[in-house]
PDB file of N, CA and C in Angstrom:
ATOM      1  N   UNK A   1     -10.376  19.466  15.459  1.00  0.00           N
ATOM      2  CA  UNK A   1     -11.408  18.679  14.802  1.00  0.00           C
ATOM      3  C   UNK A   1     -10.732  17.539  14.038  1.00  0.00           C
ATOM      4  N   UNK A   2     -11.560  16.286  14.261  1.00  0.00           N
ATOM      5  CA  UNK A   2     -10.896  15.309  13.116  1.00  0.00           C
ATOM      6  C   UNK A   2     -11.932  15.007  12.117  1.00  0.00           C
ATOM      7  N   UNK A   3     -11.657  15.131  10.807  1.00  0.00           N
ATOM      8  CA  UNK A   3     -12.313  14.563   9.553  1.00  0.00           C
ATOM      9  C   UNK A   3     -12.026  13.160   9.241  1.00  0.00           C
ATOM     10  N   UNK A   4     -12.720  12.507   8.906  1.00  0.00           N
ATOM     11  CA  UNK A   4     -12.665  11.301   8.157  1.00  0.00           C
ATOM     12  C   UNK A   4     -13.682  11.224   6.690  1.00  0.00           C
ATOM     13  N   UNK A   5     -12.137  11.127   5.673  1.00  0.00           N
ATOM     14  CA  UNK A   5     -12.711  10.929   4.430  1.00  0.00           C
ATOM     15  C   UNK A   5     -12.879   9.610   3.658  1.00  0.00           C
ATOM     16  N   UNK A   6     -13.994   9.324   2.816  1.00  0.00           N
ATOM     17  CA  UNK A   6     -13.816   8.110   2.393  1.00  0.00           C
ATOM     18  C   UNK A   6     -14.102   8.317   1.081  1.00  0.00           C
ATOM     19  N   UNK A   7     -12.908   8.142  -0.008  1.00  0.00           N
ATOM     20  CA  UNK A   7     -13.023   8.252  -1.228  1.00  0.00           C
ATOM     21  C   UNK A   7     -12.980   6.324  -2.031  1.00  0.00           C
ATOM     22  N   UNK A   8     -14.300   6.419  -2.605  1.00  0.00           N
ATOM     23  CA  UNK A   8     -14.674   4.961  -3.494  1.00  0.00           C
ATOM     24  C   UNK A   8     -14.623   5.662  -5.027  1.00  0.00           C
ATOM     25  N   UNK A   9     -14.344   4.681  -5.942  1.00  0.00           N
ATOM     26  CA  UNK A   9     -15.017   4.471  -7.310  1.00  0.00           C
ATOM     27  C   UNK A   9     -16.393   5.093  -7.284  1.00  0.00           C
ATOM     28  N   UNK A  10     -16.329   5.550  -8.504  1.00  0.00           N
ATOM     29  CA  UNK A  10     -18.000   6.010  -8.845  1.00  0.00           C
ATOM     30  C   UNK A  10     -18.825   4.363  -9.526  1.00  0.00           C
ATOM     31  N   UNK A  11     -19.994   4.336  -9.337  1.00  0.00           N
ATOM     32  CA  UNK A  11     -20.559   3.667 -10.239  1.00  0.00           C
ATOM     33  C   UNK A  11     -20.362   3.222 -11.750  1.00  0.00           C
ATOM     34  N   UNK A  12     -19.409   2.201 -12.021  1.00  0.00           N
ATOM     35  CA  UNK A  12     -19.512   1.800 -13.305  1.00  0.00           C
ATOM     36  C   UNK A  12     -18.022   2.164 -13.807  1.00  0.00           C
ATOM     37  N   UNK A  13     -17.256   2.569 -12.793  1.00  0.00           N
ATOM     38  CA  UNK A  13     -15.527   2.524 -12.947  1.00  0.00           C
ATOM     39  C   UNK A  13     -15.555   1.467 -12.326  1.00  0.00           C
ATOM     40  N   UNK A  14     -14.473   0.676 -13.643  1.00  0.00           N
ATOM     41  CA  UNK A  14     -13.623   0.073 -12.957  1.00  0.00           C
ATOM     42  C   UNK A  14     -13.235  -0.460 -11.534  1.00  0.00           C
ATOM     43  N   UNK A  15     -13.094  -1.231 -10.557  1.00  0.00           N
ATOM     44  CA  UNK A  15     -12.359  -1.598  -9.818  1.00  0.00           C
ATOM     45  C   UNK A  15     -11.512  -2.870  -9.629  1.00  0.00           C
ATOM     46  N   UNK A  16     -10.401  -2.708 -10.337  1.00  0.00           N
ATOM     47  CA  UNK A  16      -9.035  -4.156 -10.291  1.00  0.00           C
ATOM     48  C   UNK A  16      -9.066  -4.628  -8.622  1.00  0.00           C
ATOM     49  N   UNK A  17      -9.091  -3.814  -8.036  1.00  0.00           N
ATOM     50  CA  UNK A  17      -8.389  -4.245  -6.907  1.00  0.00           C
ATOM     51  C   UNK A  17      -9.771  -4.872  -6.175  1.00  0.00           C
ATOM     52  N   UNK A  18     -10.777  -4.176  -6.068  1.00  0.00           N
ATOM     53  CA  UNK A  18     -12.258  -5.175  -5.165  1.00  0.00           C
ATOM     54  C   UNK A  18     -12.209  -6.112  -6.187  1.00  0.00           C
ATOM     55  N   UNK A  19     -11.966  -6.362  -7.493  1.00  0.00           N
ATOM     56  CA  UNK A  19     -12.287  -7.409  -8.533  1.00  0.00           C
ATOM     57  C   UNK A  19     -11.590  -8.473  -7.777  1.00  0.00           C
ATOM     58  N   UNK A  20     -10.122  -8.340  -7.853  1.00  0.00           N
ATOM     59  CA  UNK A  20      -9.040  -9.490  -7.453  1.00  0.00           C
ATOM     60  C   UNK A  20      -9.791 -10.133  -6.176  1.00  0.00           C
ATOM     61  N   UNK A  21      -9.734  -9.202  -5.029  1.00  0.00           N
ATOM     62  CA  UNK A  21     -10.137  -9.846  -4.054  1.00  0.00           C
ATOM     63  C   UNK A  21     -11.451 -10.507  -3.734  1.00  0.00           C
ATOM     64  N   UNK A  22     -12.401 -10.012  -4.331  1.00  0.00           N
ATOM     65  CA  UNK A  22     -13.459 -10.826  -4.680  1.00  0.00           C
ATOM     66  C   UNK A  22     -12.824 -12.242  -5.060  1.00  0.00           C
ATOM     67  N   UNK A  23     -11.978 -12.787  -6.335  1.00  0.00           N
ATOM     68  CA  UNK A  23     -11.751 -13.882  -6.640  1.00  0.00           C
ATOM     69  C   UNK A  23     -11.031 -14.682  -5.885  1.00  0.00           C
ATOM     70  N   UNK A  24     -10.095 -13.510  -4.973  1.00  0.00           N
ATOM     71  CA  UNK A  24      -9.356 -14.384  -4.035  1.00  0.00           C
ATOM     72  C   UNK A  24      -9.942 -14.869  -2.674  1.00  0.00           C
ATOM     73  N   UNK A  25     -11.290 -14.649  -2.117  1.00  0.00           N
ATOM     74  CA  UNK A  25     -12.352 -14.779  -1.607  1.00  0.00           C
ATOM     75  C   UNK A  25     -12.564 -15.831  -1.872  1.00  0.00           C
ATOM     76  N   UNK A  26     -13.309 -15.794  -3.242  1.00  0.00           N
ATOM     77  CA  UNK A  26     -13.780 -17.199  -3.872  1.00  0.00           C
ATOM     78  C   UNK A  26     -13.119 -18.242  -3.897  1.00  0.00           C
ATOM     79  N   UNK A  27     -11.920 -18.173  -3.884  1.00  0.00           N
ATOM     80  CA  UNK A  27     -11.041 -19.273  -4.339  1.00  0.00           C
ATOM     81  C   UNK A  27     -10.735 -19.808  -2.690  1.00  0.00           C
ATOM     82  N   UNK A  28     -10.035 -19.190  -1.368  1.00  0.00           N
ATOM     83  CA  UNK A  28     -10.898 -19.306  -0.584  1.00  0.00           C
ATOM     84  C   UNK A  28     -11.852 -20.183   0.204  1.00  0.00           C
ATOM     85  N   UNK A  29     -12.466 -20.216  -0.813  1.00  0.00           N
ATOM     86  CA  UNK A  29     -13.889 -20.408   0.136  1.00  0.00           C
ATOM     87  C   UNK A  29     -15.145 -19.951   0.966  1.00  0.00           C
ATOM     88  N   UNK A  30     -15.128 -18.652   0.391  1.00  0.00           N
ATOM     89  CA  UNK A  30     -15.984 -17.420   0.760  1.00  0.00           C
ATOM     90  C   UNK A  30     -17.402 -17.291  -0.477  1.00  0.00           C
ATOM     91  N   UNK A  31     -18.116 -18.713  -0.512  1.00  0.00           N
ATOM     92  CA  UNK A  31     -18.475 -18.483  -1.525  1.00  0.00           C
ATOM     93  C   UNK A  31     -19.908 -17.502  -1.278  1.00  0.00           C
ATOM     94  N   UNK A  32     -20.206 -16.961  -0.510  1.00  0.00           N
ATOM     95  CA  UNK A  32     -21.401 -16.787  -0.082  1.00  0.00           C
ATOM     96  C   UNK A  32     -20.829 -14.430  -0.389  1.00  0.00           C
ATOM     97  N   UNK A  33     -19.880 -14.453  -0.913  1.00  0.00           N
ATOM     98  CA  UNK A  33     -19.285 -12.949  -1.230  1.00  0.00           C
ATOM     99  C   UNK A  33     -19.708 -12.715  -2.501  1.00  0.00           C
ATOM    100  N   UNK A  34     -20.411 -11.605  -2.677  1.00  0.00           N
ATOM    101  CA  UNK A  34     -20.886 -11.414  -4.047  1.00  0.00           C
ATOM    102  C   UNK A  34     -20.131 -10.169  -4.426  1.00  0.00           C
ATOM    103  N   UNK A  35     -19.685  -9.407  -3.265  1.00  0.00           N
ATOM    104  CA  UNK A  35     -18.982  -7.536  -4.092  1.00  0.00           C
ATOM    105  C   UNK A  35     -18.212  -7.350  -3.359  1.00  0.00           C
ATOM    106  N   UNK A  36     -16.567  -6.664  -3.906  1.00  0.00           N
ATOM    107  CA  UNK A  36     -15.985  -6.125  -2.552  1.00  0.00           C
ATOM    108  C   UNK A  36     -15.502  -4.740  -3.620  1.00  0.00           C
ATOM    109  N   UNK A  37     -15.620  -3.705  -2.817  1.00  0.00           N
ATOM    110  CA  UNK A  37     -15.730  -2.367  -3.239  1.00  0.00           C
ATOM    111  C   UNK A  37     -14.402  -2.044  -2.443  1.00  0.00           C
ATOM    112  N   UNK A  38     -13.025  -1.352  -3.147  1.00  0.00           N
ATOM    113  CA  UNK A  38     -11.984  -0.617  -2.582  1.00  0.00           C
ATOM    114  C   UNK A  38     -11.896   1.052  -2.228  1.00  0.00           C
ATOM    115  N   UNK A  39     -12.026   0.672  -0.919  1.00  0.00           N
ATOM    116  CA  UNK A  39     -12.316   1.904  -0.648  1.00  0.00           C
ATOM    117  C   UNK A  39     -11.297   2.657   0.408  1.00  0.00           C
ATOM    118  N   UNK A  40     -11.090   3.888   0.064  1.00  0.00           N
ATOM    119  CA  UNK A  40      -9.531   4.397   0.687  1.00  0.00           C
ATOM    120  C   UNK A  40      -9.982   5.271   1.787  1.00  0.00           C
ATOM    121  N   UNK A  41      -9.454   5.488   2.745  1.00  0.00           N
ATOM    122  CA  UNK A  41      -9.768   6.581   3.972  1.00  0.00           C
ATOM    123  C   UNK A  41      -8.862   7.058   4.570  1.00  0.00           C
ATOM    124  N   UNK A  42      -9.152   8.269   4.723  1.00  0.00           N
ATOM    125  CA  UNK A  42      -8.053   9.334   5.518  1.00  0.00           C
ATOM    126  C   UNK A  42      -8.632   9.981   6.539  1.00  0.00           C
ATOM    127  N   UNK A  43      -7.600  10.114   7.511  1.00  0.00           N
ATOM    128  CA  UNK A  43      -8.126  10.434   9.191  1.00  0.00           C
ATOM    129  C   UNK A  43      -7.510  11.938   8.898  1.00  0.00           C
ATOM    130  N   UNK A  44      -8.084  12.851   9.173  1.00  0.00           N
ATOM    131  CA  UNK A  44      -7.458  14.679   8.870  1.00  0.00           C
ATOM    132  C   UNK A  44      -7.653  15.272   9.981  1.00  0.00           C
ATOM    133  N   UNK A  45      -6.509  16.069  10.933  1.00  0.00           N
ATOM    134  CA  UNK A  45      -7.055  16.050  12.251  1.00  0.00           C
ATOM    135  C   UNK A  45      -6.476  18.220  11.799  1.00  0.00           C
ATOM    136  N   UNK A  46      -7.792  18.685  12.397  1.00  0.00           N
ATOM    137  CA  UNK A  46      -7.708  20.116  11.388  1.00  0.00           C
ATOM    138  C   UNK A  46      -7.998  20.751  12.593  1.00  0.00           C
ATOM    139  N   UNK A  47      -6.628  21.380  13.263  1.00  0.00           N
ATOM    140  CA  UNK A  47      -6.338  22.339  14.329  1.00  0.00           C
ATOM    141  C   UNK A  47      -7.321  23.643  14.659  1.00  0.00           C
ATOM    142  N   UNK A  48      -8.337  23.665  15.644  1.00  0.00           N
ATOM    143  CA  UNK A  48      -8.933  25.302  15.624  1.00  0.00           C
ATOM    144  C   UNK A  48      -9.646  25.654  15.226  1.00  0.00           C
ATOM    145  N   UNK A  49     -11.037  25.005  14.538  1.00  0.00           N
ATOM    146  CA  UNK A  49     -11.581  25.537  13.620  1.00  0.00           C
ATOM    147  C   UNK A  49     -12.956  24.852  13.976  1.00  0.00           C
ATOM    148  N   UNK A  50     -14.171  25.562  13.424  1.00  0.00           N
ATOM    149  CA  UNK A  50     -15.422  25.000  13.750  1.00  0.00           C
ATOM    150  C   UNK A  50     -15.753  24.024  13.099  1.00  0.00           C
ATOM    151  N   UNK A  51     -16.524  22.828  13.092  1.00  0.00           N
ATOM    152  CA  UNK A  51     -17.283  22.141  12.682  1.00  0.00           C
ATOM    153  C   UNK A  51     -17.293  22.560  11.176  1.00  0.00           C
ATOM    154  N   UNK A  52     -17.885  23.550  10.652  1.00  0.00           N
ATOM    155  CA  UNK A  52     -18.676  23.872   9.352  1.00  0.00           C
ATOM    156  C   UNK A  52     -17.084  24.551   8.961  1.00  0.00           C
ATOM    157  N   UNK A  53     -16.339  25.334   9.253  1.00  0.00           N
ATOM    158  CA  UNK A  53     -15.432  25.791   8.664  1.00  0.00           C
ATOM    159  C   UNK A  53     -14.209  24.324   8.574  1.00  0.00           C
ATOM    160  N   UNK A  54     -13.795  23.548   9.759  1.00  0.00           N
ATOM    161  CA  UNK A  54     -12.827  22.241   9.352  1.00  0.00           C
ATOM    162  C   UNK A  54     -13.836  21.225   8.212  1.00  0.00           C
ATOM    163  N   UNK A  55     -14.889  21.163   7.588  1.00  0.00           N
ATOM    164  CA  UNK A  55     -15.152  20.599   6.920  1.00  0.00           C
ATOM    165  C   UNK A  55     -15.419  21.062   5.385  1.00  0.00           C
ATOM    166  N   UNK A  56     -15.604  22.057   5.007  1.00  0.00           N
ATOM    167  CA  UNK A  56     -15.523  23.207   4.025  1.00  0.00           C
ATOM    168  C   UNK A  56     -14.037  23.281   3.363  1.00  0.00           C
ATOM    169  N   UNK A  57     -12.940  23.158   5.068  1.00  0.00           N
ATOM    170  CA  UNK A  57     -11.670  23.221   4.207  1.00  0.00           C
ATOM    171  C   UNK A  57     -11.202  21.696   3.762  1.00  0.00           C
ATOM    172  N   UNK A  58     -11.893  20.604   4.329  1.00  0.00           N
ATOM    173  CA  UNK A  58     -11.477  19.117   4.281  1.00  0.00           C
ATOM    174  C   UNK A  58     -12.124  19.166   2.820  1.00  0.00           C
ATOM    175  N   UNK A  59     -13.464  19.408   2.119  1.00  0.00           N
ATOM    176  CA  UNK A  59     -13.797  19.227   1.084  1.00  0.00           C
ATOM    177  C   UNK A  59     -13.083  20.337  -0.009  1.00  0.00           C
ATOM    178  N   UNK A  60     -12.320  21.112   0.322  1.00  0.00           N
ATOM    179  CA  UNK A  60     -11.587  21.447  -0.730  1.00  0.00           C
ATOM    180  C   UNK A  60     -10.428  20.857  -0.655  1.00  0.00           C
ATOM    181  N   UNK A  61     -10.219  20.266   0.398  1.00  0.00           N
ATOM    182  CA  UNK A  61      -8.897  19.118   0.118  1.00  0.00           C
ATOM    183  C   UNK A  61      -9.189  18.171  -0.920  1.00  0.00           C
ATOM    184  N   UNK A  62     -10.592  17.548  -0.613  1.00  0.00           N
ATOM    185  CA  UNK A  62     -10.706  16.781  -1.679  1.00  0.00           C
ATOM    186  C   UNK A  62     -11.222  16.873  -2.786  1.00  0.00           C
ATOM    187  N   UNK A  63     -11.743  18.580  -3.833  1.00  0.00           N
ATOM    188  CA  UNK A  63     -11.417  19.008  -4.593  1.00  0.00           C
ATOM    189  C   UNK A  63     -10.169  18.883  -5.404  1.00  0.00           C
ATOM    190  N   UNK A  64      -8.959  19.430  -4.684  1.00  0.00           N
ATOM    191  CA  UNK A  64      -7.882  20.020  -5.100  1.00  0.00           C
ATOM    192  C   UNK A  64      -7.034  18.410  -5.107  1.00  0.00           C
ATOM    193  N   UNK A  65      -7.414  17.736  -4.300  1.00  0.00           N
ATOM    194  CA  UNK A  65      -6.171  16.443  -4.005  1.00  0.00           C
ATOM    195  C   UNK A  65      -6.648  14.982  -3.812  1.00  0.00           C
ATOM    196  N   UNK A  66      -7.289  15.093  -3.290  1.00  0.00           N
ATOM    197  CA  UNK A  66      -7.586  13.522  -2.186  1.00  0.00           C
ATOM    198  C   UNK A  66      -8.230  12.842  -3.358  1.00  0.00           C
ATOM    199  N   UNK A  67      -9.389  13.608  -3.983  1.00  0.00           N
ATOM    200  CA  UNK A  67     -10.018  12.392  -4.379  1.00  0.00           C
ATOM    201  C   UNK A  67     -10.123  13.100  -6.150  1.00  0.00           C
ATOM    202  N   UNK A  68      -9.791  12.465  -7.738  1.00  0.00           N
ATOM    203  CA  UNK A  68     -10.299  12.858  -9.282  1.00  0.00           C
ATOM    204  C   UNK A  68     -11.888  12.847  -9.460  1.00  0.00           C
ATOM    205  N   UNK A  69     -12.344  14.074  -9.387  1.00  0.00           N
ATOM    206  CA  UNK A  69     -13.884  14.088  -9.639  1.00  0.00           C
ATOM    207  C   UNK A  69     -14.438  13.181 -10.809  1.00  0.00           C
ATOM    208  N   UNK A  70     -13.323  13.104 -11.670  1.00  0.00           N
ATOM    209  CA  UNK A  70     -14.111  11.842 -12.947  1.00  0.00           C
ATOM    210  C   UNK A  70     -14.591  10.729 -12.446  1.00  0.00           C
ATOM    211  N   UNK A  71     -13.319  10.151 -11.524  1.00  0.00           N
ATOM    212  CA  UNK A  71     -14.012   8.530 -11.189  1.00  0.00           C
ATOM    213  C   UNK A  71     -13.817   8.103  -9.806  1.00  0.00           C
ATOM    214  N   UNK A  72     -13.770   9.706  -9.144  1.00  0.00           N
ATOM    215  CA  UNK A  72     -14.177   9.215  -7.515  1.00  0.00           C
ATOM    216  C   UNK A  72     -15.269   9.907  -7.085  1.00  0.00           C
ATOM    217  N   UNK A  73     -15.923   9.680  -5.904  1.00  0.00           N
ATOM    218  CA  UNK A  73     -17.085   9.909  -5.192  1.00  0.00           C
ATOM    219  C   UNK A  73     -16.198   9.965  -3.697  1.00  0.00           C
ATOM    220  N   UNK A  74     -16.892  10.773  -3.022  1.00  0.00           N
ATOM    221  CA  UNK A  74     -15.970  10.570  -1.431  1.00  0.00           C
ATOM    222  C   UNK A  74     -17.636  11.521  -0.577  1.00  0.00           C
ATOM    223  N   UNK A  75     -17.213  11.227   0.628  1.00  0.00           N
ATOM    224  CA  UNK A  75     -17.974  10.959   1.828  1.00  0.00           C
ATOM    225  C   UNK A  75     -17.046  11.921   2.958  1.00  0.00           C
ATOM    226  N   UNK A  76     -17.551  13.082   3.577  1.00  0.00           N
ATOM    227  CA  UNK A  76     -16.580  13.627   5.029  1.00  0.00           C
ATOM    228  C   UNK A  76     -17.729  13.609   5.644  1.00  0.00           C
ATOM    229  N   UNK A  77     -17.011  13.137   6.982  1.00  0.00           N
ATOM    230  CA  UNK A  77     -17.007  13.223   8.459  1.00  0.00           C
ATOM    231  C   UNK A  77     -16.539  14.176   9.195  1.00  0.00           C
ATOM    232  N   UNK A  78     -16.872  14.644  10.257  1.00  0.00           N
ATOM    233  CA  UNK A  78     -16.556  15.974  10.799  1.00  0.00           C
ATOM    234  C   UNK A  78     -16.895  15.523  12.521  1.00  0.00           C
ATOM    235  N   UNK A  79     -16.201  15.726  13.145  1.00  0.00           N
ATOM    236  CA  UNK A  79     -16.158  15.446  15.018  1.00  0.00           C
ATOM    237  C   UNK A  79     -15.356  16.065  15.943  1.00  0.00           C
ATOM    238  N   UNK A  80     -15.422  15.549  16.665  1.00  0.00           N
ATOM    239  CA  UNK A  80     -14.158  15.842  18.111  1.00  0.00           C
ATOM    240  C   UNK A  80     -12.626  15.227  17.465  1.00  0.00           C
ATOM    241  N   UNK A  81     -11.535  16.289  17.713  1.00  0.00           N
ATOM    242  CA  UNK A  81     -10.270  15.427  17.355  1.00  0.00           C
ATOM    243  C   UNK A  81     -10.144  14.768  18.373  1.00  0.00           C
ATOM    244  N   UNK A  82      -8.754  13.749  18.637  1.00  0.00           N
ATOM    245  CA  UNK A  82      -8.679  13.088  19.425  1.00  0.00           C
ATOM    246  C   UNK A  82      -8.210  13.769  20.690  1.00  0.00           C
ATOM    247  N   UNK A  83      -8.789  12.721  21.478  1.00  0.00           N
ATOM    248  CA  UNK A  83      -8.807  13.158  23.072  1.00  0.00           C
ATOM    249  C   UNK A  83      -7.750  12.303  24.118  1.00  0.00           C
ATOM    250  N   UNK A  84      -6.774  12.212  23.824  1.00  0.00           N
ATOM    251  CA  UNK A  84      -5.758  11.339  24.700  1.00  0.00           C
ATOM    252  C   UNK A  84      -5.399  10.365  23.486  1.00  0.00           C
ATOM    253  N   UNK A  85      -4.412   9.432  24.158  1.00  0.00           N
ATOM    254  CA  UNK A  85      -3.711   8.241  23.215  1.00  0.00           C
ATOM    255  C   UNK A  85      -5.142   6.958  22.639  1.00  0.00           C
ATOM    256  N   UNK A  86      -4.673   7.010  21.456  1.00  0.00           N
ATOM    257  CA  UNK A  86      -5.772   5.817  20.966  1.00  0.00           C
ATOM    258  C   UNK A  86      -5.283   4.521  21.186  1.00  0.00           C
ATOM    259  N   UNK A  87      -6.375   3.564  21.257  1.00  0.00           N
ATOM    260  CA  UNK A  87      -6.256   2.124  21.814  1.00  0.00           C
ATOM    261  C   UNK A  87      -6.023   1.387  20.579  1.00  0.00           C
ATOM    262  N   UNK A  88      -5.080   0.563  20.453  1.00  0.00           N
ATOM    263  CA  UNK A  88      -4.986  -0.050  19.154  1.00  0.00           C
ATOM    264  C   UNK A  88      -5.530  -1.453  19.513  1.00  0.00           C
ATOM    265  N   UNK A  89      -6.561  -1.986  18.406  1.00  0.00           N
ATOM    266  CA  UNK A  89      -6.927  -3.149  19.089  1.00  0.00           C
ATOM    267  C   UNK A  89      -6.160  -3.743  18.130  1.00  0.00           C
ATOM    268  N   UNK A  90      -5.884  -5.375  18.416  1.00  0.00           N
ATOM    269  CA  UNK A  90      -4.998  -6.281  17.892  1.00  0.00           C
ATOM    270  C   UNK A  90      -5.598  -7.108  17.380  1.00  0.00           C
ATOM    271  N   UNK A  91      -6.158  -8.080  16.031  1.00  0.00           N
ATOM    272  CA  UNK A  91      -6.373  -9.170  16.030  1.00  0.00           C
ATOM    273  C   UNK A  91      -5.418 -10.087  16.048  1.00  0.00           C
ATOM    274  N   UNK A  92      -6.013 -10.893  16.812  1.00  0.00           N
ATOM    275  CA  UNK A  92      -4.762 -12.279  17.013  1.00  0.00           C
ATOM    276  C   UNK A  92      -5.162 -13.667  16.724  1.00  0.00           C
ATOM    277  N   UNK A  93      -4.112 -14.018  15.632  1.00  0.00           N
ATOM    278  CA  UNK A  93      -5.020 -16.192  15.449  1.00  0.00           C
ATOM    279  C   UNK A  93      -4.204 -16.724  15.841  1.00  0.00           C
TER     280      UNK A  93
END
């Protein structure tokens, strides 16, 4: 099974880092950007296990580690692990 977690700021913490880039946006020329929210994600690929049991143990991962209940909020995903080599797409300018 693969999990995907997405741990953000709670409402009304702080964020330096969406702050900066917001301004560096602006400055830029992105004036039409009003919020950028930093948000971290982890791909968890959890050997053997069902659906409801690889996600039970992914959210006590992020109990115990991934994400500080004071001033994070997080989001799991639960699916098929991967199935052969992944395609990396490239952007190119």
């Amino acid at each position: 099974m693969r999990a995907q977690v997405e741990i953000h700021l709670k409402k009304g913490v702080a964020d330096p880092e969406g702050d900066n880039v917001l301004k560096a946006l602006k400055l830029l020329g992105f004036d039409s950007v009003s919020a950028v929210r930093s948000i971290k994600v982890f791909e968890i690929e959890v050997g053997g296990r069902s659906p409801a049991k690889a996600r039970a143990d992914v959210e006590e991962m992020c109990r115990k580690l991934l994400a500080n209940p004071v001033i994070h909020d997080y989001r799991v995903s639960v699916g098929p692990g991967k199935q052969g080599p992944a395609k990396a797409r490239t952007n190119r300018r």
